[in-house]
Protein backbone atom coordinates (compact mmCIF):
# COMPACT_ATOMS: atom_id res chain seq x y z
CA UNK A 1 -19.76 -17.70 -10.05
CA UNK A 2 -22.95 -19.41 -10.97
CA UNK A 3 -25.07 -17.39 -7.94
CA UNK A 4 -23.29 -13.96 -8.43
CA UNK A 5 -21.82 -13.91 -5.03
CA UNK A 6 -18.75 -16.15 -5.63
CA UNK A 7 -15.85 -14.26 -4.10
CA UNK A 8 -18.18 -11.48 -2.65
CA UNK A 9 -16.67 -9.39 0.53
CA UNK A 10 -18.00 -8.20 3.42
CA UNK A 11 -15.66 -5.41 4.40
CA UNK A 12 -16.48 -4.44 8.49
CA UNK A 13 -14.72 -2.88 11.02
CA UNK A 14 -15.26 -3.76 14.74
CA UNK A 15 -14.44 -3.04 18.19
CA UNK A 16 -12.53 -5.41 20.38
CA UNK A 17 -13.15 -4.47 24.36
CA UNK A 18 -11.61 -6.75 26.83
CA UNK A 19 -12.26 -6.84 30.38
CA UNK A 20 -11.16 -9.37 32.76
CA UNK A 21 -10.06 -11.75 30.27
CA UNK A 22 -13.77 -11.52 28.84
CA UNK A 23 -14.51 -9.98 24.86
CA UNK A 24 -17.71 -7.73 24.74
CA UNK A 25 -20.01 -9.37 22.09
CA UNK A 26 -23.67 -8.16 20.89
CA UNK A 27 -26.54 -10.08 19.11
CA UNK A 28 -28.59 -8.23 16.89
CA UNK A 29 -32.37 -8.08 16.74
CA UNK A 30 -33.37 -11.44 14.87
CA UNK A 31 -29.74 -13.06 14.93
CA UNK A 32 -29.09 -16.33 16.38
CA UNK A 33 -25.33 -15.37 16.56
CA UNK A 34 -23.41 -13.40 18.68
CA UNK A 35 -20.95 -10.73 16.88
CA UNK A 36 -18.38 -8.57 17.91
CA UNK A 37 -19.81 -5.34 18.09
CA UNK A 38 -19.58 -2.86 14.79
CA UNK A 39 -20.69 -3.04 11.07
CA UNK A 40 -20.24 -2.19 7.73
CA UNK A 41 -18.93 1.18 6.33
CA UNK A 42 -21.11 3.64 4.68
CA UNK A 43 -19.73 5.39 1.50
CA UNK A 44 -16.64 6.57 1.44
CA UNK A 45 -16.80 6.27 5.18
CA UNK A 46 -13.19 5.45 6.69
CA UNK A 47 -12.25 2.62 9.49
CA UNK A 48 -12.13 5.42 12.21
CA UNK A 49 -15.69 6.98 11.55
CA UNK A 50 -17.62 3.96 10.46
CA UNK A 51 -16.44 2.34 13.96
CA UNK A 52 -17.24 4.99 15.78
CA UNK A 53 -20.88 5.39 14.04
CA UNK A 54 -21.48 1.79 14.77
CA UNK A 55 -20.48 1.59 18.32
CA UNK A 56 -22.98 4.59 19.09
CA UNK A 57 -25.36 3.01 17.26
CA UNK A 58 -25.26 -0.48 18.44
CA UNK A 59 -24.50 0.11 22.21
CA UNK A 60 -24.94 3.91 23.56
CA UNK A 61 -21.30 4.83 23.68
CA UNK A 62 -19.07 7.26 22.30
CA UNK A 63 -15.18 6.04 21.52
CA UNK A 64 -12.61 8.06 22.11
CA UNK A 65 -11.25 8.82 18.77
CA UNK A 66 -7.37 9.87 20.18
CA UNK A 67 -7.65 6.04 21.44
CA UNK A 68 -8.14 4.02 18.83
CA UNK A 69 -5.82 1.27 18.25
CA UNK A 70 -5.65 -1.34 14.72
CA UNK A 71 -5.33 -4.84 16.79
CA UNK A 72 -5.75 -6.68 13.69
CA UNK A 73 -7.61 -7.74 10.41
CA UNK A 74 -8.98 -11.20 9.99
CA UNK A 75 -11.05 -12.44 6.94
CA UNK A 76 -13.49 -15.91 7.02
CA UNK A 77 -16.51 -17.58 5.25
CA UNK A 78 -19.70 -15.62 6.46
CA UNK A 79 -21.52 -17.38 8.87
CA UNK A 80 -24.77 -19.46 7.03
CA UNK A 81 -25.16 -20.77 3.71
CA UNK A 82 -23.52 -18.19 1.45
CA UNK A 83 -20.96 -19.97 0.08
CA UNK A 84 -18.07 -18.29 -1.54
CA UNK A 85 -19.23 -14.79 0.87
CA UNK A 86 -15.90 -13.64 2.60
CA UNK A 87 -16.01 -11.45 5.46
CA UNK A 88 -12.97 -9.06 6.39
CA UNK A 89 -13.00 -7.63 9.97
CA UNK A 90 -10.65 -4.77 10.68
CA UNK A 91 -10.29 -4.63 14.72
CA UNK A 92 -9.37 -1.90 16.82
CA UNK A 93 -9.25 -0.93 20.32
CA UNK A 94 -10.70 2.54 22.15
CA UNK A 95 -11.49 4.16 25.33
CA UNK A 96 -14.83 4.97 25.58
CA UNK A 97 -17.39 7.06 27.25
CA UNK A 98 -20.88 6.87 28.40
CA UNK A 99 -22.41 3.50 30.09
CA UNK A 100 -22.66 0.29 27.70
CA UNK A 101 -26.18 -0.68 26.59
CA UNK A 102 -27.95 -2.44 24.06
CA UNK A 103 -29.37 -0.41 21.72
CA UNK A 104 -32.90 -0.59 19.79
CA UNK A 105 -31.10 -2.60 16.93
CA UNK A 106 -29.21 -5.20 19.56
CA UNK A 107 -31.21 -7.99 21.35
CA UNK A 108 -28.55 -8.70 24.18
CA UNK A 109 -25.27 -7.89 25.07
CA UNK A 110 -22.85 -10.71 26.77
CA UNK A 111 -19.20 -11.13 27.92
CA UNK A 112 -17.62 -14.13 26.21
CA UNK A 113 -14.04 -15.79 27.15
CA UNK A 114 -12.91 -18.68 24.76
CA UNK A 115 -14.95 -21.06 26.17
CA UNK A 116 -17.84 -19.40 24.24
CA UNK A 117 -15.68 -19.34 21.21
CA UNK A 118 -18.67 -21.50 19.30
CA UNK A 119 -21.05 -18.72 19.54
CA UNK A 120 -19.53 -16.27 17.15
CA UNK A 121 -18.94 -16.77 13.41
CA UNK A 122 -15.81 -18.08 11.85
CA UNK A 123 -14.22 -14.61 11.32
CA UNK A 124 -14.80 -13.34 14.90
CA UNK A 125 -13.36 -17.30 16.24
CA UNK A 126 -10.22 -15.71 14.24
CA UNK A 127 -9.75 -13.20 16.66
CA UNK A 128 -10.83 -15.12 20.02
CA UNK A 129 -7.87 -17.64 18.55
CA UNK A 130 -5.30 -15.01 18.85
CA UNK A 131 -6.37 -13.18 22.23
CA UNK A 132 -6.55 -16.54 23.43
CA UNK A 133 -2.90 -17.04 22.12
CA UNK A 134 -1.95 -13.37 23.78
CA UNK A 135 -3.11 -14.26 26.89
CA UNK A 136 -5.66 -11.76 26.73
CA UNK A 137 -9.01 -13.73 26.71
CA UNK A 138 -9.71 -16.14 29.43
């Protein structure tokens, strides 16, 4: 616990959209990485309203709130150097409405299937694992 951040968490919540076998990922503005799309909470914030604050924020869309589905929570070393920095990823599911676009805070949107598996961080390869293993991602 030497640096402070020894056992540190990074709780997020995120939104899983698959289409033709193919997970919806984002990069942000001065990332080298590509995430799955959402964030971190704000205050007291719950799952449901911090994802739906991030997805409007991050790509131009509005979830449906009656559609949102928990697909799963995954936890991993952050991606980079900070050792001992945990991140926990609550995933969910929704309809949405409105067209998909990056917003001012996103550098590029992409479609990955498991192939691409090497481009996100160790938390979101968690997740391609089991879609992969559902036969959901190509």
């Amino acid at each position: 616990m030497a640096d402070g951040r020894v056992g540190q968490l990074i709780d997020t919540v995120a939104w899983v959209r698959i289409e033709d076998g193919r997970i919806l990922c984002a990069r942000p503005r001065g990332k080298d990485i590509f995430y799955i799309p959402g964030g971190k909470r704000e205050g007291a914030e719950t799952d449901l309203q911090t994802l739906l604050r991030e997805i409007e924020e991050e790509l131009t869309v509005a979830l449906l709130p009656e559609t949102v589905a928990h697909v799963g929570t995954y936890e991993a070393a952050v991606h980079g150097p900070d050792s001992g920095v945990v991140v926990r990823m609550s995933c969910y599911t929704a309809d949405y409405r409105g067209t998909l676009a990056a917003s001012s805070e996103i550098e590029e949107v992409a479609w990955f299937n498991y192939a691409d598996r090497a481009l996100v961080p160790p938390v979101d390869q968690l997740l391609f694992d089991d879609l992969v293993d559902a036969g959901q991602l190509a």
